[in-house]
N, C-alpha and C. Protein backbone atom coordinates (compact mmCIF):
# COMPACT_ATOMS: atom_id res chain seq x y z
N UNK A 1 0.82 -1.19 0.00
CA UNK A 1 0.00 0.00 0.00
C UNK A 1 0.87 1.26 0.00
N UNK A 2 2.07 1.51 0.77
CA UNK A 2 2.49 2.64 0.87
C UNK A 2 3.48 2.58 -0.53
N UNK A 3 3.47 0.96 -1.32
CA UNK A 3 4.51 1.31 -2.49
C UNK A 3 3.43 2.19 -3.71
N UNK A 4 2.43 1.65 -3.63
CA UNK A 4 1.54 2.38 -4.34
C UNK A 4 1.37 4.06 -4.22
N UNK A 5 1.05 4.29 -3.06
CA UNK A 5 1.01 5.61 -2.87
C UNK A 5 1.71 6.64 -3.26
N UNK A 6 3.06 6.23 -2.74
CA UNK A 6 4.21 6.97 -3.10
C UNK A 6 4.37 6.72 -4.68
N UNK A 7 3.65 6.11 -5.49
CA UNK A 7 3.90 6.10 -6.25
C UNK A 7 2.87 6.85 -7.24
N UNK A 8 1.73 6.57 -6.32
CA UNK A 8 0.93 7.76 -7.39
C UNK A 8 1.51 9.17 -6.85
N UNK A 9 1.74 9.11 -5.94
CA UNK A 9 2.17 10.52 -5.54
C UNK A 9 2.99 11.47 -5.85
N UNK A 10 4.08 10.14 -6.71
CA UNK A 10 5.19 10.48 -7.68
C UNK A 10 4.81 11.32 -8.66
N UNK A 11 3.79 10.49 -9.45
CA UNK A 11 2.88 10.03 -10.48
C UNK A 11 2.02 11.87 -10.32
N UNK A 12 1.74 12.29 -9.91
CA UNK A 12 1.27 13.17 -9.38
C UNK A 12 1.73 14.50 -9.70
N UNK A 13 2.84 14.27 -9.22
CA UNK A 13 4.27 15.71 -9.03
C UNK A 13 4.68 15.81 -10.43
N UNK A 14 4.57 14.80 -11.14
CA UNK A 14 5.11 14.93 -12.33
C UNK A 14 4.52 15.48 -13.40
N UNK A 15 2.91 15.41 -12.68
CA UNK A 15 1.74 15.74 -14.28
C UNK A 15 1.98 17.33 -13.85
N UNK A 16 2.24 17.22 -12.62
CA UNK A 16 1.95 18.84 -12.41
C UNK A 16 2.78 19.97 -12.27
N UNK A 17 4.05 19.12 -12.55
CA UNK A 17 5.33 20.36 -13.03
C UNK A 17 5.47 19.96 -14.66
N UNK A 18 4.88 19.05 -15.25
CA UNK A 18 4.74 19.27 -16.61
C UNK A 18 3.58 19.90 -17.40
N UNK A 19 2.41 20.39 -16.77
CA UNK A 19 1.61 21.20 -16.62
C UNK A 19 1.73 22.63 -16.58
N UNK A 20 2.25 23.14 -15.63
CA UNK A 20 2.87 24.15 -15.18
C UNK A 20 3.98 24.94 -16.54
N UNK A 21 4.87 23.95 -16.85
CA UNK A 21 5.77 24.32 -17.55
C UNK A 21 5.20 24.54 -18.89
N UNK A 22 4.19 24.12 -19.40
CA UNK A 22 3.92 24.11 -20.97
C UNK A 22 3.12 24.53 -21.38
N UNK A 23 2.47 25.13 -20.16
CA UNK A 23 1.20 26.59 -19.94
C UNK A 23 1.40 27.71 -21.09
N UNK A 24 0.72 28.00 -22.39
CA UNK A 24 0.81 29.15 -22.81
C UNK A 24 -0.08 29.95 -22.63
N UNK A 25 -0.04 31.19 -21.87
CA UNK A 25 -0.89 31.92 -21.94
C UNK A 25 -1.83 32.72 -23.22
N UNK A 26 -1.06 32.39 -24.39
CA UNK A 26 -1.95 32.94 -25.79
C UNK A 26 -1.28 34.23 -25.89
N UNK A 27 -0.83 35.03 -25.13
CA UNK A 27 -0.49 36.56 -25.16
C UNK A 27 1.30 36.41 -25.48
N UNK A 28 2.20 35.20 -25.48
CA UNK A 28 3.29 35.08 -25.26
C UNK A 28 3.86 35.26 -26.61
N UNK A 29 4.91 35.76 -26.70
CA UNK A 29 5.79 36.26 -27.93
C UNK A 29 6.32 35.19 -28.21
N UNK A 30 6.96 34.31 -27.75
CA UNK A 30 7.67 32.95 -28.62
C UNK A 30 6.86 32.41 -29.58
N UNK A 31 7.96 32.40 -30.54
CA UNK A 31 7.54 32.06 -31.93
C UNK A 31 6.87 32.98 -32.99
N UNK A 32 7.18 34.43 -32.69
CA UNK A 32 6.49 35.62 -33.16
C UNK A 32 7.80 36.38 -34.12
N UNK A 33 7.66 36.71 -35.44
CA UNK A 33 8.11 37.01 -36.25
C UNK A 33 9.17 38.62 -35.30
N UNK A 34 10.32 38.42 -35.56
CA UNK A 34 10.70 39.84 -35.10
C UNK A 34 10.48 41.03 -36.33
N UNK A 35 10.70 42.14 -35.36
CA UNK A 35 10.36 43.32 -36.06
C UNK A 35 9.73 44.23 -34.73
N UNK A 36 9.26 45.19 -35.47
CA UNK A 36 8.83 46.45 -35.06
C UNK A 36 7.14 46.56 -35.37
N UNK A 37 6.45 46.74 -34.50
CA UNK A 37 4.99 46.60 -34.90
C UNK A 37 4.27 47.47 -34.20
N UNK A 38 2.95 48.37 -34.90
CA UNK A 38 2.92 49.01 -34.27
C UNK A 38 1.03 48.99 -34.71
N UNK A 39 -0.02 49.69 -33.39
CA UNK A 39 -1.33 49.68 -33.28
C UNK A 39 -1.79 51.27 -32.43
N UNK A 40 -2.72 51.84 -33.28
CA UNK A 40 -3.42 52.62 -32.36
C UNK A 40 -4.73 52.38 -31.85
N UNK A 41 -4.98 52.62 -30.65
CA UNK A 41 -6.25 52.69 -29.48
C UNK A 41 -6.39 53.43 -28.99
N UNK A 42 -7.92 53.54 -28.78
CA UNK A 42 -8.73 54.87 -27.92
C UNK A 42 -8.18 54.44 -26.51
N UNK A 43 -7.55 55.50 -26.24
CA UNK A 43 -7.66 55.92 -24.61
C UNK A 43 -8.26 56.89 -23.67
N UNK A 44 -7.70 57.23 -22.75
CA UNK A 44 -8.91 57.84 -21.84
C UNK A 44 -9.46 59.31 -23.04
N UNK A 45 -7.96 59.92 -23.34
CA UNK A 45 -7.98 61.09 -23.56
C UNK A 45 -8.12 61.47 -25.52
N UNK A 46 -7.80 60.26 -25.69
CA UNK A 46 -7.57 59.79 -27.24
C UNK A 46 -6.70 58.76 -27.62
N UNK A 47 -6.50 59.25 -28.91
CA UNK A 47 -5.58 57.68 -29.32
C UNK A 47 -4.24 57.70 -28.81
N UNK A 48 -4.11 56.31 -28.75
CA UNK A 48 -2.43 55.53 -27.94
C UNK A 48 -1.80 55.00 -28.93
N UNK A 49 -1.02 55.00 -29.47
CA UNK A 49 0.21 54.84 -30.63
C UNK A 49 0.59 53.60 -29.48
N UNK A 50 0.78 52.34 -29.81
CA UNK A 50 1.76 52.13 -29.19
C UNK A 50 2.66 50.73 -30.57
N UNK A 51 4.09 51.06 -29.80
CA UNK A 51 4.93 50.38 -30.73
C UNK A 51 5.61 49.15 -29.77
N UNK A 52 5.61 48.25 -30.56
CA UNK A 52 6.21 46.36 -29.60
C UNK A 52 7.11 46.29 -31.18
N UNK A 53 8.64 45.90 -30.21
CA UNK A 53 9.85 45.49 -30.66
C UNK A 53 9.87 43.83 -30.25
N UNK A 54 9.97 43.26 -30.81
CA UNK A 54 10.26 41.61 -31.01
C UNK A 54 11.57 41.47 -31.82
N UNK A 55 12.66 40.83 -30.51
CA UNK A 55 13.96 40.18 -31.09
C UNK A 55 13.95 38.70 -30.64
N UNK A 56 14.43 38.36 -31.28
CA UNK A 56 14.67 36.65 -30.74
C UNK A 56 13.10 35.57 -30.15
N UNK A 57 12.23 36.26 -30.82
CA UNK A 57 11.08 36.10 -30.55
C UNK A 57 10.10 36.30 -28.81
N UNK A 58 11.44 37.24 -28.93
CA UNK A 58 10.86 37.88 -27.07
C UNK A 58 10.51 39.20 -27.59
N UNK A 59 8.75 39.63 -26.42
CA UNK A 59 8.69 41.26 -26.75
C UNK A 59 9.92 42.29 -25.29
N UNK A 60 11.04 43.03 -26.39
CA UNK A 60 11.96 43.93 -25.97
C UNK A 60 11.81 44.99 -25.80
N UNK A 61 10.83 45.33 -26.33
CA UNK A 61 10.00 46.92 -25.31
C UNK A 61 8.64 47.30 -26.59
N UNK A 62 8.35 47.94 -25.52
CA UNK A 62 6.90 48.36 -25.60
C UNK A 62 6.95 49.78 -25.70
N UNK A 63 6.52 50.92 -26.35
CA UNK A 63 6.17 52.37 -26.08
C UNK A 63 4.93 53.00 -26.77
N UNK A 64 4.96 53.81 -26.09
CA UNK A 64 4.01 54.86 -26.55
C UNK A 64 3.89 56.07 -27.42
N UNK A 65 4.72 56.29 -28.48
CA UNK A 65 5.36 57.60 -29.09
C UNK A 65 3.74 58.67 -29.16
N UNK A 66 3.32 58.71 -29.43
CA UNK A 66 1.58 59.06 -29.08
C UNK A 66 0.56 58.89 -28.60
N UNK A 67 0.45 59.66 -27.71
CA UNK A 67 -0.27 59.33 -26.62
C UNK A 67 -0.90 61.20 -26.09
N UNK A 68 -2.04 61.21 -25.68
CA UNK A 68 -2.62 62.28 -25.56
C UNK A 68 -2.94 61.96 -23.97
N UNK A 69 -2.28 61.24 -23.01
CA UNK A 69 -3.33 60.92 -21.89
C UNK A 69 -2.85 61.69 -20.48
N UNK A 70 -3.46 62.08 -19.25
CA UNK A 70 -3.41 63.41 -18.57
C UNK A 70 -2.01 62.70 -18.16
N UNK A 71 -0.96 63.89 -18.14
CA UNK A 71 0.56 63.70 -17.33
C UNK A 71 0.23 63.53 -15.90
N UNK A 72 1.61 62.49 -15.63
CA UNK A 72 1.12 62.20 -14.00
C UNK A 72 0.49 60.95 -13.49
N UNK A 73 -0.74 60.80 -14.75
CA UNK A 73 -1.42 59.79 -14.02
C UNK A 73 -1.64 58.48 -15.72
N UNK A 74 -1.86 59.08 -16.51
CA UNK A 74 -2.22 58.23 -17.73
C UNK A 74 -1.37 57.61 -18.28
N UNK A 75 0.17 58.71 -18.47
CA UNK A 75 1.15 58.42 -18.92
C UNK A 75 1.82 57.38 -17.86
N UNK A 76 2.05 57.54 -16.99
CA UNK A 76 2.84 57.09 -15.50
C UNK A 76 2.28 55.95 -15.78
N UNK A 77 1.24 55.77 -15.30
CA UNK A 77 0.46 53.76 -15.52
C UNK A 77 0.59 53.46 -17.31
N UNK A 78 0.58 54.25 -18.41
CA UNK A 78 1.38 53.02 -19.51
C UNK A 78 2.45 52.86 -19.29
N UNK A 79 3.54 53.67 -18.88
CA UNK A 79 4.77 53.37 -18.42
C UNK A 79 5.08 51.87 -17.63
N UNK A 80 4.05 52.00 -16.77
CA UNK A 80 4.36 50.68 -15.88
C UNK A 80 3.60 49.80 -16.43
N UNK A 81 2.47 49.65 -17.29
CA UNK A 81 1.90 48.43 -18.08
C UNK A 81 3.23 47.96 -19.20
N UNK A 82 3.42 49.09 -20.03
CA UNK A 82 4.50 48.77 -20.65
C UNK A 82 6.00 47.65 -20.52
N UNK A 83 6.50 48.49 -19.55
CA UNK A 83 7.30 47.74 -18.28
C UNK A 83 6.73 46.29 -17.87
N UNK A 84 5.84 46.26 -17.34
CA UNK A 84 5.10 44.82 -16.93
C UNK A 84 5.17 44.16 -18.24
N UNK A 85 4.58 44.42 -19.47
CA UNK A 85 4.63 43.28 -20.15
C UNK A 85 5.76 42.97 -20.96
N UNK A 86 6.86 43.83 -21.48
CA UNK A 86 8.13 43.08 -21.36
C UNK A 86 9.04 42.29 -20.36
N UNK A 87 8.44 42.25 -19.21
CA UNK A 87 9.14 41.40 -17.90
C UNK A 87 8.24 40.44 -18.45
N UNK A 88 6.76 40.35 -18.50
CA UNK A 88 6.38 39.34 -18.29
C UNK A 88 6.44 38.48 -20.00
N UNK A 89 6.82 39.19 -20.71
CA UNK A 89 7.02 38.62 -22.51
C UNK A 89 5.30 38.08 -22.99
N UNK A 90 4.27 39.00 -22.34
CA UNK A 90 3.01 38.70 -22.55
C UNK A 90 2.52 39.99 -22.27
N UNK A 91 0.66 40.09 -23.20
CA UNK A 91 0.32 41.43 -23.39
C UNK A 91 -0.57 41.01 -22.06
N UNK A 92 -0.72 39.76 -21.29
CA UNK A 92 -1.77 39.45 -20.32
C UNK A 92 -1.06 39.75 -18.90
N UNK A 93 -1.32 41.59 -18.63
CA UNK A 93 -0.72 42.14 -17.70
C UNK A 93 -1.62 42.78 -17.02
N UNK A 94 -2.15 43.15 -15.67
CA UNK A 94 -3.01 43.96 -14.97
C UNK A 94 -3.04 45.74 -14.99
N UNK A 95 -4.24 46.17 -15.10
CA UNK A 95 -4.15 47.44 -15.13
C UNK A 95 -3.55 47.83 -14.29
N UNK A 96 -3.27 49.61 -13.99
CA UNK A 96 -3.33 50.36 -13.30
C UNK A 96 -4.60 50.98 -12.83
N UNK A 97 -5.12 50.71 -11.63
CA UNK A 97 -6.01 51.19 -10.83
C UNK A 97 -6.06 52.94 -10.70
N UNK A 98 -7.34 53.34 -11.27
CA UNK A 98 -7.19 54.85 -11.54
C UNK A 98 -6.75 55.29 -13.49
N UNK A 99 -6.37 54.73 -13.68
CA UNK A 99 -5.63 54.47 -15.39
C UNK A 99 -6.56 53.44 -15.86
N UNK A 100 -7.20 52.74 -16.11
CA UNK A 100 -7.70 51.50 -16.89
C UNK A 100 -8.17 51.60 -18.17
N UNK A 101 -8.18 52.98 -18.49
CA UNK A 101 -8.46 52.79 -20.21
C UNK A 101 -7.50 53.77 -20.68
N UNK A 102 -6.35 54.14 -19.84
CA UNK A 102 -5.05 54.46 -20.66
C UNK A 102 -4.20 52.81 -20.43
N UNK A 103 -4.45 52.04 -19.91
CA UNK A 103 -3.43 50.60 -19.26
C UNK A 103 -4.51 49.74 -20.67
N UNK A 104 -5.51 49.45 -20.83
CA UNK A 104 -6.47 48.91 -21.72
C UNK A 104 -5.79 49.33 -23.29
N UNK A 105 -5.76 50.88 -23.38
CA UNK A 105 -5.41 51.22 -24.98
C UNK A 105 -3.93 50.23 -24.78
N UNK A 106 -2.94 50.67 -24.19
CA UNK A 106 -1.71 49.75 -24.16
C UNK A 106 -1.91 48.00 -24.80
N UNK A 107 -2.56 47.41 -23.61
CA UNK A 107 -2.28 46.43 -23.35
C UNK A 107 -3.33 45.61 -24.45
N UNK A 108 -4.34 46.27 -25.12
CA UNK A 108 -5.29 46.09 -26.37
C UNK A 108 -4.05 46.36 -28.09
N UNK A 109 -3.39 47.43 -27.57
CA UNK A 109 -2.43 47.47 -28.65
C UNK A 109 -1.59 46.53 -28.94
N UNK A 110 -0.70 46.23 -27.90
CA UNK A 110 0.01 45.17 -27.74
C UNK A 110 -0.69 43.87 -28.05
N UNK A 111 -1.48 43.55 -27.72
CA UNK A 111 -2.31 41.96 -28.43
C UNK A 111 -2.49 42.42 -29.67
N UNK A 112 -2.55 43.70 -30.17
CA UNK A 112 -2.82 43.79 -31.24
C UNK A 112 -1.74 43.31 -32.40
N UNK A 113 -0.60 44.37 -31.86
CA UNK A 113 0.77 43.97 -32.10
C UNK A 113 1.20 42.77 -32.94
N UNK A 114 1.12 41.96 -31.10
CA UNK A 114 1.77 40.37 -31.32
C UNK A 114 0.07 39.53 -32.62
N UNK A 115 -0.62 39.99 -33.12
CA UNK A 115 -1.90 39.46 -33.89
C UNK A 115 -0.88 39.70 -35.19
N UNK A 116 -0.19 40.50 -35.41
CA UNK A 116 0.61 41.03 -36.49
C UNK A 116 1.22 40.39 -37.00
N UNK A 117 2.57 40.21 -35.47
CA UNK A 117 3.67 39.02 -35.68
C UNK A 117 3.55 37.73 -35.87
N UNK A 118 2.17 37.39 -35.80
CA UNK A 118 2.00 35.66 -36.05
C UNK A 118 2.49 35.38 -37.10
């Protein structure tokens, strides 16, 4: 009985760090054509330009070259959506609280983006 156990238990650990590991979230840049790509979206204040760099099939930055949204607070949270989704090499990143449809135009661009690079 306990050879069994330990053995599903084995049996177990294994489905679920091979699980874990082969998770694509759908938003992930591997396997995405490099280049320079670029989408505009309505934001709070108007449209969001934003531009996604893909090297080595990782996204290497994210910006905003146009952007109309209030200084301080609109700009500041794409900054950090931006930021977030090149750490995370996915456009499936959380708003900024207070910002959500300047963090939305971003993070809508960016899926838009990587829709490009397929």
């Amino acid at each position: 009985m306990k050879k069994f156990l330990a053995l599903a238990l084995a049996g177990m650990m294994v489905l679920s760090m091979s699980a874990c590991g082969s998770k694509d979230k759908g938003g992930d840049a591997a396997g995405y054509k490099d280049g320079t790509y670029t989408s505009t979206q309505k934001g709070n204040n108007g449209d969001v330009t934003v531009e996604v760099k893909i090297e080595g099939g990782k996204i290497t930055s994210v910006t905003t070259p146009e952007q109309a949204e209030t200084a301080g607070l609109g700009d500041v949270a794409m900054e950090k959506v931006c930021a977030a989704i090149v750490e995370a090499n996915s456009a499936e990143v959380d708003t900024i609280s207070g910002a959500t449809n300047s963090s939305n135009a971003v993070i809508k661009g960016v899926t838009e983006c990587l829709g490009q690079a397929k």
